[in-house]
PDB file of N, CA and C in Angstrom:
ATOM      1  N   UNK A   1       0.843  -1.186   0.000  1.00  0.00           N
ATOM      2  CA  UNK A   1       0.000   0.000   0.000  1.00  0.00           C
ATOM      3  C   UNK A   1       0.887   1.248   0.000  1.00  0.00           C
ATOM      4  N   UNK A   2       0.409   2.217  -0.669  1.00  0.00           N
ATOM      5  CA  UNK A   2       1.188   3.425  -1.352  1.00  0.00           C
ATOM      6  C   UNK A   2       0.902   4.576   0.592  1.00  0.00           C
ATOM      7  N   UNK A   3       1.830   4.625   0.657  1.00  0.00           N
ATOM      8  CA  UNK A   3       1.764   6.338   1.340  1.00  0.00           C
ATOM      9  C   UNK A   3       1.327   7.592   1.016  1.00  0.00           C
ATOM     10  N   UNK A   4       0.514   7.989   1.413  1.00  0.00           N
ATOM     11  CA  UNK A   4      -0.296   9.596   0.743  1.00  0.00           C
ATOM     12  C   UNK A   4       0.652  10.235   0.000  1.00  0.00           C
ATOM     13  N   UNK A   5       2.143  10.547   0.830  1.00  0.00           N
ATOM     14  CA  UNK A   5       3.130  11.006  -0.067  1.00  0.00           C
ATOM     15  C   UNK A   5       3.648  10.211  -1.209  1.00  0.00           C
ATOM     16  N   UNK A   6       3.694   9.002  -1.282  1.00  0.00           N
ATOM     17  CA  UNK A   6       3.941   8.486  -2.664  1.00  0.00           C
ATOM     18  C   UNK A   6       2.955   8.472  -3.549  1.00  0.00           C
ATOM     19  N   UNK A   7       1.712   8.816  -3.227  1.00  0.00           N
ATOM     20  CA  UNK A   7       0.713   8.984  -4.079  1.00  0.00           C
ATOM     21  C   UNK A   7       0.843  10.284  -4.908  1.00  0.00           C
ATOM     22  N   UNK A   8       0.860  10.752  -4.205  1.00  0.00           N
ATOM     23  CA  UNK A   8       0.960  12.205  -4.565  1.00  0.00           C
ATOM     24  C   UNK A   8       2.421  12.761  -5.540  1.00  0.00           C
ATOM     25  N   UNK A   9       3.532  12.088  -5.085  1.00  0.00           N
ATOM     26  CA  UNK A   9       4.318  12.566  -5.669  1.00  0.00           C
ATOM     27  C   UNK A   9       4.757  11.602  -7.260  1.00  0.00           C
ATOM     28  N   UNK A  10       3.164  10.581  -7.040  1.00  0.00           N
ATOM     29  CA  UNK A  10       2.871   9.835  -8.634  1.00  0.00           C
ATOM     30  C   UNK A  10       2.155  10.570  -9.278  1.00  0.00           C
ATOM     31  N   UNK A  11       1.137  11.180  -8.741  1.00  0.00           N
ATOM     32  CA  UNK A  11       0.107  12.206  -8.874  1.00  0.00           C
ATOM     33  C   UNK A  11       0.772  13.334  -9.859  1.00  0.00           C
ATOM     34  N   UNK A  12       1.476  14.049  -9.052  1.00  0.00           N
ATOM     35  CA  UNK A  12       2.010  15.139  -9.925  1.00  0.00           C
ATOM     36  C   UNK A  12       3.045  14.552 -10.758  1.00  0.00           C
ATOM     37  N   UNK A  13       3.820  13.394 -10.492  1.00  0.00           N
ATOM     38  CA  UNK A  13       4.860  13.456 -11.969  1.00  0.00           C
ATOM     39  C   UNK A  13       4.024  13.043 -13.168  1.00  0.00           C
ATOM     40  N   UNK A  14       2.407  12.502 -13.432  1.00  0.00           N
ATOM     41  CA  UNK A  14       2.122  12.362 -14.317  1.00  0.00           C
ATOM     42  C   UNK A  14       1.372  13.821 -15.280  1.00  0.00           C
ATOM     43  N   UNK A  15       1.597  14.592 -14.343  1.00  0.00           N
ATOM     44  CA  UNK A  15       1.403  16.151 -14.736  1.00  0.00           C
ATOM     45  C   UNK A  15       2.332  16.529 -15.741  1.00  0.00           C
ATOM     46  N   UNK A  16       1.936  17.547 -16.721  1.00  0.00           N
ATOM     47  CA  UNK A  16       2.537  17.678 -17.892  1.00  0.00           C
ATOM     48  C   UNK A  16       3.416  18.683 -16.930  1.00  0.00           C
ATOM     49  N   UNK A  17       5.040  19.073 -17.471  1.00  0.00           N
ATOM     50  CA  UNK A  17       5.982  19.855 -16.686  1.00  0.00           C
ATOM     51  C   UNK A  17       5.635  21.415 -16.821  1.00  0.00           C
ATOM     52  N   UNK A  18       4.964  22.380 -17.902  1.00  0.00           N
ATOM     53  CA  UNK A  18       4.187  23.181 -17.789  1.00  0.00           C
ATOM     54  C   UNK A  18       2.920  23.232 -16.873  1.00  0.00           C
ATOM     55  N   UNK A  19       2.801  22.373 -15.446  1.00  0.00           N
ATOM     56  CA  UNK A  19       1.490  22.754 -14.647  1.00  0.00           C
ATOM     57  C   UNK A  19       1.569  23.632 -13.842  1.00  0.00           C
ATOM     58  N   UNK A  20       0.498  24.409 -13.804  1.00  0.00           N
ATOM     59  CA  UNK A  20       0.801  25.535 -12.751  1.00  0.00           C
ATOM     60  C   UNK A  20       0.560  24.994 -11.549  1.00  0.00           C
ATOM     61  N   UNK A  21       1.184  25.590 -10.269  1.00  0.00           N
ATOM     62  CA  UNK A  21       0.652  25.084  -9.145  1.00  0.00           C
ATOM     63  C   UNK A  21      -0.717  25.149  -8.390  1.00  0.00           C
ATOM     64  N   UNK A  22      -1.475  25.998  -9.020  1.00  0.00           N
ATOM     65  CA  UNK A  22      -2.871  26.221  -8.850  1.00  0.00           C
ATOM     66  C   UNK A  22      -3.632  24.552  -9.171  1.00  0.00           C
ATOM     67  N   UNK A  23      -3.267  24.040 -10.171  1.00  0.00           N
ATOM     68  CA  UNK A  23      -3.299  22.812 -11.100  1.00  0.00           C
ATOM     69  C   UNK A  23      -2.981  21.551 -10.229  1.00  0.00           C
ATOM     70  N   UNK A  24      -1.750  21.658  -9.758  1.00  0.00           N
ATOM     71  CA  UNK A  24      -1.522  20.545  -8.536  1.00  0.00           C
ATOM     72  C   UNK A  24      -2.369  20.560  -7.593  1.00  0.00           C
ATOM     73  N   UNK A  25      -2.328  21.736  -6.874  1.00  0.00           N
ATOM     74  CA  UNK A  25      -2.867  21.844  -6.005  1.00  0.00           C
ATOM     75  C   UNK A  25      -4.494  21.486  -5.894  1.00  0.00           C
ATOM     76  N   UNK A  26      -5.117  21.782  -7.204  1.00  0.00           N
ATOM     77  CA  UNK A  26      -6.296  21.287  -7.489  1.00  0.00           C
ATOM     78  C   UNK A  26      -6.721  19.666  -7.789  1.00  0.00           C
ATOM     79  N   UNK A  27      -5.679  19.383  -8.508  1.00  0.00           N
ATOM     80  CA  UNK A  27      -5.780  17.840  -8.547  1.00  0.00           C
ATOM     81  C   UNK A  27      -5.243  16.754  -7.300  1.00  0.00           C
ATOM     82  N   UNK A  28      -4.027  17.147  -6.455  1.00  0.00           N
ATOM     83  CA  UNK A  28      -4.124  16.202  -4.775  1.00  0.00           C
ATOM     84  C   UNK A  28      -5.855  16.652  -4.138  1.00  0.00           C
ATOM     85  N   UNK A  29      -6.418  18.450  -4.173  1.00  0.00           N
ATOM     86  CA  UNK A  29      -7.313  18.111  -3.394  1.00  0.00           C
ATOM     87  C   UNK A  29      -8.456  17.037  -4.367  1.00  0.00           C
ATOM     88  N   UNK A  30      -8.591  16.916  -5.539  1.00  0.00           N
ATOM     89  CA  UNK A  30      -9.585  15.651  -5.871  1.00  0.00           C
ATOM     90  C   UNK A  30      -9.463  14.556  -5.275  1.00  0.00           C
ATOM     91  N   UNK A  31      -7.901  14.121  -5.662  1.00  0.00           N
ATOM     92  CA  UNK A  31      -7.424  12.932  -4.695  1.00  0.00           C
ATOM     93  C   UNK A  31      -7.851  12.597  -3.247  1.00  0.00           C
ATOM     94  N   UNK A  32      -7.418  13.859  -2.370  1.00  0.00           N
ATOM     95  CA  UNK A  32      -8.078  13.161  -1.114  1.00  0.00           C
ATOM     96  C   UNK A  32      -9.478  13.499  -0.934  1.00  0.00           C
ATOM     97  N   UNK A  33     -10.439  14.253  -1.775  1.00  0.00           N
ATOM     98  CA  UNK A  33     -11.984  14.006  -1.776  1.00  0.00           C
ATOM     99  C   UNK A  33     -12.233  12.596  -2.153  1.00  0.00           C
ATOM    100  N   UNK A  34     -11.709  12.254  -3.178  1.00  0.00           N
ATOM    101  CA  UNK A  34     -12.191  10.616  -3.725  1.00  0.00           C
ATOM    102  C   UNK A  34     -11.608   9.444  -2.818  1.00  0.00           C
ATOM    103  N   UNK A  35     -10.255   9.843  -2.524  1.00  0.00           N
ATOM    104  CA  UNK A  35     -10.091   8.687  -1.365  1.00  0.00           C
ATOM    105  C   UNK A  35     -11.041   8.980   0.597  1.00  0.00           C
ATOM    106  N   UNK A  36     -11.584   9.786   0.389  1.00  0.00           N
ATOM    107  CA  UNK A  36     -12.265  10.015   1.217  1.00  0.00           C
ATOM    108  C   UNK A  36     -14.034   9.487   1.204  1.00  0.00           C
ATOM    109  N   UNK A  37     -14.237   9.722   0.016  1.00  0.00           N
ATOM    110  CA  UNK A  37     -15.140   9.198  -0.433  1.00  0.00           C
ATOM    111  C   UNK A  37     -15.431   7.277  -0.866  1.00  0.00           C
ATOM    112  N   UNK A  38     -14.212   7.187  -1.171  1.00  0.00           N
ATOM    113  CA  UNK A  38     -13.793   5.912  -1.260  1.00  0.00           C
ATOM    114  C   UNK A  38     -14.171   5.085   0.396  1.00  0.00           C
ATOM    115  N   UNK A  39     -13.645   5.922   1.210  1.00  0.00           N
ATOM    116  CA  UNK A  39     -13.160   4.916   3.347  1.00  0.00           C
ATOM    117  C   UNK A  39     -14.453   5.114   3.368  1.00  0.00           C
ATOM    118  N   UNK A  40     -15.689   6.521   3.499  1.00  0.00           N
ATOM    119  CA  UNK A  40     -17.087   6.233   3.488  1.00  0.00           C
ATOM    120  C   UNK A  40     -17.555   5.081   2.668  1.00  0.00           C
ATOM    121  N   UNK A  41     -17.236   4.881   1.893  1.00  0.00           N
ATOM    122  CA  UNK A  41     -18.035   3.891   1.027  1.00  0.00           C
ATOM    123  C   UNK A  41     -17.694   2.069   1.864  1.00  0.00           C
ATOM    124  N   UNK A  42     -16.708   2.249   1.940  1.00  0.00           N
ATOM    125  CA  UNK A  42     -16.186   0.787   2.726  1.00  0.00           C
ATOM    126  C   UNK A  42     -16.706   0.914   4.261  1.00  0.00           C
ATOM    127  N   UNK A  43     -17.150   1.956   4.971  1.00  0.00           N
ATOM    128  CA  UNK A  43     -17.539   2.131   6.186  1.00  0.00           C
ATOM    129  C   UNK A  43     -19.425   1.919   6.563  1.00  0.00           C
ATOM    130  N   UNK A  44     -19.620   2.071   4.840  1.00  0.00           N
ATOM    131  CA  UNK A  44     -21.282   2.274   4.715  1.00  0.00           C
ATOM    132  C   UNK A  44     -21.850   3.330   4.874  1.00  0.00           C
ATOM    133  N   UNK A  45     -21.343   4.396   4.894  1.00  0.00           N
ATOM    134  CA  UNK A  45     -22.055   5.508   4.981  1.00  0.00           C
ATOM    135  C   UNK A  45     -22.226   5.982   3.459  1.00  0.00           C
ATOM    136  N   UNK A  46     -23.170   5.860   3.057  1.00  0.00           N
ATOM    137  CA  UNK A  46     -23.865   5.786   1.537  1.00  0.00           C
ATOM    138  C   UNK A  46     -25.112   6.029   1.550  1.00  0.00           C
ATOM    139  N   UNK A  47     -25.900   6.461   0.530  1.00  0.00           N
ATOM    140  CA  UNK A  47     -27.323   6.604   0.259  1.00  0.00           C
ATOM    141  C   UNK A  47     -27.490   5.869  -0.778  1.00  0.00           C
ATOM    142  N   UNK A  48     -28.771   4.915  -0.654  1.00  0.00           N
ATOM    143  CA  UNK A  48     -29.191   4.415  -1.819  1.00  0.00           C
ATOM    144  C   UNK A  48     -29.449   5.283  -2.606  1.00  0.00           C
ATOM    145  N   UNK A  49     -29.537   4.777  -3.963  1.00  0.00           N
ATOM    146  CA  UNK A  49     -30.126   6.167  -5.100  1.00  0.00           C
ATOM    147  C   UNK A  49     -31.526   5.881  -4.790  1.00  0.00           C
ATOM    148  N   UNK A  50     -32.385   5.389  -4.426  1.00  0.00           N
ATOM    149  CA  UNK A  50     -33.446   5.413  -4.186  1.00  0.00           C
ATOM    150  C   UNK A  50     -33.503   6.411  -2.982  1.00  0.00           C
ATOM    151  N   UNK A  51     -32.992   6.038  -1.327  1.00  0.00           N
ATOM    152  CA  UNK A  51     -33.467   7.026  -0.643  1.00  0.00           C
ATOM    153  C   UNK A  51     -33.173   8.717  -0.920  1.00  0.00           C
ATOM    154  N   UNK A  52     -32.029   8.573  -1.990  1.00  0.00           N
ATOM    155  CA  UNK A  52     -31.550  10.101  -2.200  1.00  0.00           C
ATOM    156  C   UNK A  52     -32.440  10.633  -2.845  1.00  0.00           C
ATOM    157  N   UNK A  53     -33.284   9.996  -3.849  1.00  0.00           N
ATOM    158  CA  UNK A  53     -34.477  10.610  -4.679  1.00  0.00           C
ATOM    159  C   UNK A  53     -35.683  10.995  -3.800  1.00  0.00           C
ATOM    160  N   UNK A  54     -35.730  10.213  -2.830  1.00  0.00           N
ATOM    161  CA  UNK A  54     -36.277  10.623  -2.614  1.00  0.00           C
ATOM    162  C   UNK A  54     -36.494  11.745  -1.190  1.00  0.00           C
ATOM    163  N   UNK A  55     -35.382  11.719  -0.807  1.00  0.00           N
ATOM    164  CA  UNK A  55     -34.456  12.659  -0.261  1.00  0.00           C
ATOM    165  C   UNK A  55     -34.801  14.278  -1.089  1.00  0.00           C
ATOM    166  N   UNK A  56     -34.592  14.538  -2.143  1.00  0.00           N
ATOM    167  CA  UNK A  56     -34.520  15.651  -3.450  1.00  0.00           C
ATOM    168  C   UNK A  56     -35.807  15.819  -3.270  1.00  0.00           C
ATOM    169  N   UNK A  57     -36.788  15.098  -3.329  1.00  0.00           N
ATOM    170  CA  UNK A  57     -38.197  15.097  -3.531  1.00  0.00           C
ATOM    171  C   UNK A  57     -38.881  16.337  -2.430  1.00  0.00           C
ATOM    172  N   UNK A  58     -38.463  15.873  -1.356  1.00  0.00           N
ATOM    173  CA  UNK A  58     -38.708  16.896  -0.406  1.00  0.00           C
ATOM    174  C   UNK A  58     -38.342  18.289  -0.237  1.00  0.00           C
ATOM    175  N   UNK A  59     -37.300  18.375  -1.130  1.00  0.00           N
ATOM    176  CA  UNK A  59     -36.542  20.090  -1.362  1.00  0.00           C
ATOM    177  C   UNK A  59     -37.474  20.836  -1.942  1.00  0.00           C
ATOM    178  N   UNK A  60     -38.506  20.191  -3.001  1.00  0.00           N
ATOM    179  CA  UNK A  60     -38.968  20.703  -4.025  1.00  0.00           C
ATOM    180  C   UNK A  60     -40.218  21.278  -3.349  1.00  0.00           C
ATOM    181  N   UNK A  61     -39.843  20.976  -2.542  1.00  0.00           N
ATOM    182  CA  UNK A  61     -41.872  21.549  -1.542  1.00  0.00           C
ATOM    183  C   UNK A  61     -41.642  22.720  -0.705  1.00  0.00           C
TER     184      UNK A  61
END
């Protein structure tokens, strides 16, 4: 298993060498949204697409 820092520093070398750092910086934070999103998902904290619809349903009122 990879270390956040070896992730990351795979992360950006597949960055073209013209990236700005605005650019990095934007793409690690995707990274740890999706691996974050990822440990919820293995933990169960999820919505069916069913209860989320109908979840939405109620906004509309």
């Amino acid at each position: 298993m990879q270390t956040i820092k070896q992730e990351a520093i795979e992360l950006i070398a597949k960055l073209p060498d013209s990236v700005a750092m605005e650019d990095i910086m934007y793409h690690l934070y995707v990274l740890e949204k999706v691996k974050k999103g990822q440990e919820a998902i293995e933990q169960g904290e999820y919505f069916a697409i069913e209860d989320l619809k109908k979840e939405v349903k109620t906004w509309e009122k």
